[in-house]
Protein backbone atom coordinates (compact mmCIF):
# COMPACT_ATOMS: atom_id res chain seq x y z
CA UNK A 1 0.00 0.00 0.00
CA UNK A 2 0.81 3.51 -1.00
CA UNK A 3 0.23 6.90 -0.05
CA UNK A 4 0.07 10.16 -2.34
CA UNK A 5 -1.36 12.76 -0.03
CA UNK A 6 -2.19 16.48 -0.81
CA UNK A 7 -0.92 19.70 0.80
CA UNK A 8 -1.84 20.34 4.36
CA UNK A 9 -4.24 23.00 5.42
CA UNK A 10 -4.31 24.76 8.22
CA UNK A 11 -7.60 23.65 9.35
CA UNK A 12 -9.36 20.49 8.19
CA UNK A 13 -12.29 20.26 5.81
CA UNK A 14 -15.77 20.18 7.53
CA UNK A 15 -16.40 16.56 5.49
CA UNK A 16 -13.75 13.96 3.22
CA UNK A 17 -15.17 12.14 0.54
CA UNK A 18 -14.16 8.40 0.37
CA UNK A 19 -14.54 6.83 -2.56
CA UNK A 20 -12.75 3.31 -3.25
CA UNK A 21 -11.92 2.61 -6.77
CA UNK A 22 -11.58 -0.94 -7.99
CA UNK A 23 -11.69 -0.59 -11.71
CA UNK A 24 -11.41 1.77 -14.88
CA UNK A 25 -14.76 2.94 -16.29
CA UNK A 26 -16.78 5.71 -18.21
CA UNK A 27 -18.84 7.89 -16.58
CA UNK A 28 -20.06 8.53 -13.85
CA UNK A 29 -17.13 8.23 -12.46
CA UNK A 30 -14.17 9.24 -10.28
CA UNK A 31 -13.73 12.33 -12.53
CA UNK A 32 -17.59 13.04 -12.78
CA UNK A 33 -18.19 12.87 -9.02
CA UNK A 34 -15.20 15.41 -8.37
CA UNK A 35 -16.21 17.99 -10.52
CA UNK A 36 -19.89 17.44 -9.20
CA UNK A 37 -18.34 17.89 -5.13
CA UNK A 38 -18.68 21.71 -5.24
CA UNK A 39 -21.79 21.92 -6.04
CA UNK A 40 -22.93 19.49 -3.96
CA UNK A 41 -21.18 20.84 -1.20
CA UNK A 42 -23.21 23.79 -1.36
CA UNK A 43 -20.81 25.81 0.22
CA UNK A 44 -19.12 22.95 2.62
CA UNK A 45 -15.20 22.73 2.50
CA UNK A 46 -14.32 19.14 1.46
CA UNK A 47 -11.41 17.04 0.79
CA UNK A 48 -11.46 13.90 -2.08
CA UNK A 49 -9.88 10.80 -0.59
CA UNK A 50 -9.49 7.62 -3.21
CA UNK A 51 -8.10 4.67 -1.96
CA UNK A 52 -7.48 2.62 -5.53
CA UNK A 53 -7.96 -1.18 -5.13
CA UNK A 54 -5.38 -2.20 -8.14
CA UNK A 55 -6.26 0.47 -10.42
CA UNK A 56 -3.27 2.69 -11.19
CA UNK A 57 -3.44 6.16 -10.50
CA UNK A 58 -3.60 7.02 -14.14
CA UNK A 59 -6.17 4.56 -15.13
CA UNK A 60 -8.51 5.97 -12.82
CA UNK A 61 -8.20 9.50 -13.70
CA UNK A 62 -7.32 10.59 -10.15
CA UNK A 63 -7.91 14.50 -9.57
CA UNK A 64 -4.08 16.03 -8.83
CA UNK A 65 -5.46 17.63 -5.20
CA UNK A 66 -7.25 13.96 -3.98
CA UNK A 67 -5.46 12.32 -1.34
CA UNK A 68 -4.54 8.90 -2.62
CA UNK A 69 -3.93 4.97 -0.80
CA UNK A 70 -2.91 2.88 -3.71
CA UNK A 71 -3.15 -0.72 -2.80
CA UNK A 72 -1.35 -3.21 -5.35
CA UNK A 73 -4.25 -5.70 -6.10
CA UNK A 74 -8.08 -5.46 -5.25
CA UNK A 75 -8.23 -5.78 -1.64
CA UNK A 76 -12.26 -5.24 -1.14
CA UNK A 77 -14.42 -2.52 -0.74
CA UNK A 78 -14.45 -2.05 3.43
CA UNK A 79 -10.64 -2.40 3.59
CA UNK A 80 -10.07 0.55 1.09
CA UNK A 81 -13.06 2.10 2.55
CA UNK A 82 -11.42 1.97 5.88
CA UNK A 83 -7.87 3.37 4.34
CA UNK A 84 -9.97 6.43 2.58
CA UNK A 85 -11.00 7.01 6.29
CA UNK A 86 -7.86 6.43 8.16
CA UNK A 87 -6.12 9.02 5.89
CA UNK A 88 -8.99 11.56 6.01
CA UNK A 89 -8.93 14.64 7.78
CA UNK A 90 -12.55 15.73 8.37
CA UNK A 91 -15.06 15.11 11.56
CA UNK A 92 -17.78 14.09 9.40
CA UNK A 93 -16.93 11.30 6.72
CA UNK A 94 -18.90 10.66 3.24
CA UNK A 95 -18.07 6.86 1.84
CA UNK A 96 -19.50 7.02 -1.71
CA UNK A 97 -19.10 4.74 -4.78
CA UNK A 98 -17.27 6.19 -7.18
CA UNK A 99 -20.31 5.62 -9.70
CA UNK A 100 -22.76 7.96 -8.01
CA UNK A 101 -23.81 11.26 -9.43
CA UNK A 102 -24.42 14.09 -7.23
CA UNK A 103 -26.74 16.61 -7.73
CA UNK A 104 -26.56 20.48 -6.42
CA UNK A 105 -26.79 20.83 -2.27
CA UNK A 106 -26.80 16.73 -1.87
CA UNK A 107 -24.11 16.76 0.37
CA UNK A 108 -25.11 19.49 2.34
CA UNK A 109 -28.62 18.27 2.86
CA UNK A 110 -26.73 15.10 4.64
CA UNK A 111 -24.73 16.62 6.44
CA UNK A 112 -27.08 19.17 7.57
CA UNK A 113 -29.27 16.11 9.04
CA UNK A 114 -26.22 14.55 10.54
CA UNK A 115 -24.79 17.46 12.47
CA UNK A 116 -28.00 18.74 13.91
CA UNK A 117 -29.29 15.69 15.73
CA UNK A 118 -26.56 14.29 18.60
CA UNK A 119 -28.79 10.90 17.71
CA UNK A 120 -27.58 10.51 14.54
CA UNK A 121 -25.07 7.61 14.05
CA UNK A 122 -25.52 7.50 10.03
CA UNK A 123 -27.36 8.98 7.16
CA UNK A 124 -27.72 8.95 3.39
CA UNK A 125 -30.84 8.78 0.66
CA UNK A 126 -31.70 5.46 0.52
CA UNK A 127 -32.57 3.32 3.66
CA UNK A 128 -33.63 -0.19 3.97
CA UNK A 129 -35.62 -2.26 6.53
CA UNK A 130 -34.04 -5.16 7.97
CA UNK A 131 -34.74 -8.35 10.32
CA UNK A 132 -31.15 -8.18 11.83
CA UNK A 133 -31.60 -11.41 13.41
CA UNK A 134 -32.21 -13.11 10.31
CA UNK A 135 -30.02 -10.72 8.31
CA UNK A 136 -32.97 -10.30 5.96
CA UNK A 137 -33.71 -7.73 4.01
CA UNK A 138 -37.62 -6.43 4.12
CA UNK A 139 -38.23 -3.26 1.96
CA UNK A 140 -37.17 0.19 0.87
CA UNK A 141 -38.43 3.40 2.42
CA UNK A 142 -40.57 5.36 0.30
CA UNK A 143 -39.75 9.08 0.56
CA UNK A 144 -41.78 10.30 -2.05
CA UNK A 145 -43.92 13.17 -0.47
CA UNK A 146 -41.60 14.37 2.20
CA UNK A 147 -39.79 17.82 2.54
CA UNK A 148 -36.46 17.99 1.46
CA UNK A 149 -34.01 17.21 4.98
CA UNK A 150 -36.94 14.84 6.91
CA UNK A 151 -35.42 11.93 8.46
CA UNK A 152 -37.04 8.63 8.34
CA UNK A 153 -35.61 6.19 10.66
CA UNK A 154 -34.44 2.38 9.25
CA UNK A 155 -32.15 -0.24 10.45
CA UNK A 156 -29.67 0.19 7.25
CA UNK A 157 -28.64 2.97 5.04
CA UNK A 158 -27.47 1.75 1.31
CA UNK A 159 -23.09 1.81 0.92
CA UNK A 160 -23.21 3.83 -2.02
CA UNK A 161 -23.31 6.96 -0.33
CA UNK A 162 -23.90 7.56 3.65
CA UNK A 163 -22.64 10.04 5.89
CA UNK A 164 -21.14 9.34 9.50
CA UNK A 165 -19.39 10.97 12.25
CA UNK A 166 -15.66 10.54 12.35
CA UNK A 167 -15.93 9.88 16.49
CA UNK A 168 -19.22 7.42 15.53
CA UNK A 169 -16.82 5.68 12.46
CA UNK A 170 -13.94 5.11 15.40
CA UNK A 171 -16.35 3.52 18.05
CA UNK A 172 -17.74 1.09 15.47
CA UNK A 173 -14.45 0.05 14.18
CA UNK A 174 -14.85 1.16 10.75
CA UNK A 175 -16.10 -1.38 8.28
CA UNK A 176 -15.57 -5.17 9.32
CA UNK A 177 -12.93 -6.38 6.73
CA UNK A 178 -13.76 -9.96 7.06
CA UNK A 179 -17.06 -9.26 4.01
CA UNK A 180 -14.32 -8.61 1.86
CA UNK A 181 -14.68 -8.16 -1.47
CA UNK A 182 -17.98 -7.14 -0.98
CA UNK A 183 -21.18 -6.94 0.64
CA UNK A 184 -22.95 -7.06 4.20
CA UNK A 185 -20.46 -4.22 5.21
CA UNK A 186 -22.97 -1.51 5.69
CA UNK A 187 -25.69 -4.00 7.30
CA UNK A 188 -22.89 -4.61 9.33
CA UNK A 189 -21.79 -0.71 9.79
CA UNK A 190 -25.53 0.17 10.63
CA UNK A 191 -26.21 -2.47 12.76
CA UNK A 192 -22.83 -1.60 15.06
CA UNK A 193 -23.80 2.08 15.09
CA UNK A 194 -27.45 1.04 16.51
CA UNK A 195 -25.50 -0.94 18.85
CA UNK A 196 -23.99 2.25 20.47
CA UNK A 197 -27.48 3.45 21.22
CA UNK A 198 -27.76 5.70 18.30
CA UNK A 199 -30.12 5.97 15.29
CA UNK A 200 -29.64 5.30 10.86
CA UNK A 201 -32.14 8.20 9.18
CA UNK A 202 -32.85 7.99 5.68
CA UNK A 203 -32.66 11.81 4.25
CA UNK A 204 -35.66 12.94 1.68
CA UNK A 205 -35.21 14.84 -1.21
CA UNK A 206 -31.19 14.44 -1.72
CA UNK A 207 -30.46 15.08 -5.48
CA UNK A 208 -28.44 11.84 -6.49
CA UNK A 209 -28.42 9.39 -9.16
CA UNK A 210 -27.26 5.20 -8.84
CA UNK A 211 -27.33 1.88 -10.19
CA UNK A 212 -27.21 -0.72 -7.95
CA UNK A 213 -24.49 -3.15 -9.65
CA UNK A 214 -22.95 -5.54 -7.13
CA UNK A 215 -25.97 -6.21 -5.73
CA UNK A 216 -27.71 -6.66 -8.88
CA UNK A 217 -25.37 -8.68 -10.58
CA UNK A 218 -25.43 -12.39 -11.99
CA UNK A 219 -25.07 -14.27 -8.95
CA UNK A 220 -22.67 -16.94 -11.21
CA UNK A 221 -19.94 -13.74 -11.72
CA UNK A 222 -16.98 -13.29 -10.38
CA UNK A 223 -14.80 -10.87 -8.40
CA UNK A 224 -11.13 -11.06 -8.67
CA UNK A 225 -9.76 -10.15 -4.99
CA UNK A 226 -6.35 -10.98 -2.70
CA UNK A 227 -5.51 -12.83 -5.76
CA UNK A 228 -7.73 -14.96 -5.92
CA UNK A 229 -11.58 -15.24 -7.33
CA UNK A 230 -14.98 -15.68 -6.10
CA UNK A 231 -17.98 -15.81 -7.81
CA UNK A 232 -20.77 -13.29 -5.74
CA UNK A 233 -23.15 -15.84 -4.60
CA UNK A 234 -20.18 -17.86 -3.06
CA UNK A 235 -19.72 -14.61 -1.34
CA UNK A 236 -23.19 -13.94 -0.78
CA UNK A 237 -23.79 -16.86 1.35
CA UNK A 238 -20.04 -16.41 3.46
CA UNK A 239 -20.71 -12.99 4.61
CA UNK A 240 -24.33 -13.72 5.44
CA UNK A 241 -23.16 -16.28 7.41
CA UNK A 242 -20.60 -14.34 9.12
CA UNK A 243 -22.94 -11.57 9.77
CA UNK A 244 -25.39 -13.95 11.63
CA UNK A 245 -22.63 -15.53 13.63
CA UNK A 246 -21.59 -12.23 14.59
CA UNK A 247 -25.44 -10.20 15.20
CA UNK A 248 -28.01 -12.43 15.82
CA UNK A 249 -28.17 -12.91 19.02
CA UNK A 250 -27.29 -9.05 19.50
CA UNK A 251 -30.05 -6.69 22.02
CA UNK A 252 -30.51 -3.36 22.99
CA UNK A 253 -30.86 -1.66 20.23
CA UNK A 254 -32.83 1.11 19.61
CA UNK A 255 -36.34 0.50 18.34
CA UNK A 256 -38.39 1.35 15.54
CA UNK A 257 -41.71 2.31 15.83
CA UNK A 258 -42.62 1.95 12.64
CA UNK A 259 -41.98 1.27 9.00
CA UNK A 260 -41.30 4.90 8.29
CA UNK A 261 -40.68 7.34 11.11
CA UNK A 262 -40.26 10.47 9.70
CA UNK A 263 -39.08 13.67 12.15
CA UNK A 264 -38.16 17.09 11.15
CA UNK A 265 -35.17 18.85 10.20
């Protein structure tokens, strides 16, 4: 592993954008979501941290003022994840594909919801329902309708983009490296954040665009990792069965009125 990092400031960013790059591909991008940060920002100061899982620098069209963790080969999506966040700066940390477009004030809606409620362990745009004990997957919440900013309470928020509290990102541990390549590792986030007593909200009206891919993929294809290759319903079933080993028989954590609790800004 390598680091390329950027010039210091004198005061760090209020948020640092995490992306982890794994492979070379056309829009949206790495280069599309940095030239879409400013205006997502909407008026937040920022710093772009890429941690590139086998993907030369060059290859993925790296912005020259992004702070950089090269690792040699594809080492999974929470380990680079994790590096992103061990070399960022901020006390408020975005972990976003790199395949996500941003529109105007999306960032700033998030972090708006984050900051101003001390409950808040996580946000993003998309949240999911979840028997934890079964590490099922119910349903989507449906935010059509709501202001822009209202929260509505969930036990997961989607890994393509969420927002979380440097202090809340420490206590959990970061992401559990064991789901390596991929998947389970913000089921697994969520659920450790709930375990410290504090709450995953689901943010309406935030301007973004994303195809699910992983998750929607041929079960029968393959990921190249660690040097070596897995096809994702092989790695389906391991981390599921990891993540019930390690939760299910987890209390205490906060509870959910409803299937969409929605509270104010």
């Amino acid at each position: 592993m390598h680091d390329r990092g950027i010039a210091n400031q004198p005061e760090g960013p209020d948020i640092s954008v995490c992306v982890a790059v794994y492979k070379r591909h056309g829009p949206p991008n790495l280069r599309s979501l940095a030239a879409s940060l400013t205006a997502a920002l909407g008026g937040l100061t920022a710093e772009l941290v890429v941690a590139l899982n086998g993907v030369p620098p060059d290859d993925a069209d790296v912005p020259e003022d992004a702070s950089v963790v090269v690792f040699e080969c594809n080492r999974g999506v929470p380990v680079a994840w994790n590096a992103a966040s061990r070399a960022a700066r901020a006390s408020v940390l975005c972990i976003v594909n790199d395949d996500v477009l941003l529109g105007p004030g999306s960032l700033r809606l998030l972090y708006d919801a984050l900051t101003r409620d001390p409950t808040a362990g996580v946000v993003g745009p998309v949240g999911t329902r979840w028997d934890i004990a079964r590490a099922q997957h119910l349903s989507y919440l449906d935010l059509k309708g709501l202001a822009p900013g209202s929260r509505s309470e969930c036990e997961v928020i989607s890994g393509f983009l969420l927002v979380t509290p440097r202090r809340v990102f420490d206590d959990v541990g970061g992401f559990d490296e064991a789901y390596a390549p991929c998947g389970f590792e913000e089921v697994d986030y969520c659920t450790g954040v709930r375990r410290l007593g504090l709450r995953c909200y689901a943010v309406a009206g935030v301007d973004v665009v994303h195809e699910f891919t992983i998750s929607s993929a041929r079960p029968w294809r393959r990921i190249r990792y660690n040097g070596r290759s897995e096809t994702i319903k092989s790695i389906s079933r391991r981390n599921k069965r990891y993540f019930l080993e390690k939760w299910s028989a987890i209390g205490g954590l906060p509870v959910i009125a409803s299937a969409v609790r929605t509270s104010d800004q």
